[in-house]
Protein backbone atom coordinates (compact mmCIF):
# COMPACT_ATOMS: atom_id res chain seq x y z
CA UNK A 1 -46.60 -39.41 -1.24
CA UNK A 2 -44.00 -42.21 -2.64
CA UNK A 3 -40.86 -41.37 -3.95
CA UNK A 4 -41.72 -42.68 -7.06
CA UNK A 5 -44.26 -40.54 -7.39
CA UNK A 6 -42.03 -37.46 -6.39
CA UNK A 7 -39.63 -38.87 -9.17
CA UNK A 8 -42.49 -38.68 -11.62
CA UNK A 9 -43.39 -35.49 -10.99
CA UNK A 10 -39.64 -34.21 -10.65
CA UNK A 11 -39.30 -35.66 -14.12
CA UNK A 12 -42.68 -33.83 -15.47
CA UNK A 13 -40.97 -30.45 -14.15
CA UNK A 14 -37.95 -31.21 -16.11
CA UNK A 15 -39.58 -32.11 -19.80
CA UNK A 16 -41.89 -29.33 -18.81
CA UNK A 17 -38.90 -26.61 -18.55
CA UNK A 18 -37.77 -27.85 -21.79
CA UNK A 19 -41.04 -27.50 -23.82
CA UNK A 20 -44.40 -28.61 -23.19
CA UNK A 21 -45.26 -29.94 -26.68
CA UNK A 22 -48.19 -31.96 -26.17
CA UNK A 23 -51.48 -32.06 -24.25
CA UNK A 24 -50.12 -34.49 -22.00
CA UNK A 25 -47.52 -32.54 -21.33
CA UNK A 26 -49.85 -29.83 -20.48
CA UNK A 27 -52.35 -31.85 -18.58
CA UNK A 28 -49.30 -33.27 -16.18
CA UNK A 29 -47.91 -29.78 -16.02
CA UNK A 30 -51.18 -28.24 -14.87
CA UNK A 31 -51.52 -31.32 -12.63
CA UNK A 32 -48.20 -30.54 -10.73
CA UNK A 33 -49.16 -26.99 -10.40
CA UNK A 34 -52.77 -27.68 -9.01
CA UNK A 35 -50.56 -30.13 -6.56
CA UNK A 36 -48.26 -27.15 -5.41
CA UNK A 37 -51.08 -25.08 -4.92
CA UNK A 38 -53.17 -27.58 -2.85
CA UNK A 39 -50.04 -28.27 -0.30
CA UNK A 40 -49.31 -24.37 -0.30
CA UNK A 41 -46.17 -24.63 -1.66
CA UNK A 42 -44.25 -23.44 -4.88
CA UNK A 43 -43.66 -25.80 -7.52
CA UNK A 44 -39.88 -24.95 -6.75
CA UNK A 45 -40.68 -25.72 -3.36
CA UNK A 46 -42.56 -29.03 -3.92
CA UNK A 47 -39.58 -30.45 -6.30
CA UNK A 48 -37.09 -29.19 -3.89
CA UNK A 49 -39.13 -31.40 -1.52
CA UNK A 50 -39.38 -34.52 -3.66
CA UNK A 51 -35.41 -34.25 -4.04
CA UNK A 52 -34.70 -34.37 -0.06
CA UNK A 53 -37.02 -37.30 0.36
């Protein structure tokens, strides 16, 4: 995956934790989670990731 990829998602997590306000705030929020679940990892885990890359 790019790292500006991981930046967009690490930037979804962030406006997510805040509020999710809209549907496309929901979509990309269920979008990271189905991500996390497909590599097996946490969405803490998956961010955590995207940071060290």
């Amino acid at each position: 995956m790019s790292r500006s990829l991981l930046y967009h998602w690490l930037m979804v997590i962030i406006m997510a934790t805040i509020k999710i306000s809209s549907k496309t705030g929901q979509a990309e929020w269920e979008e990271l989670k189905s991500l996390a679940e497909e590599s097996h990892q946490s969405i803490s885990g998956l961010l955590t990731g995207a940071a060290r890359d």
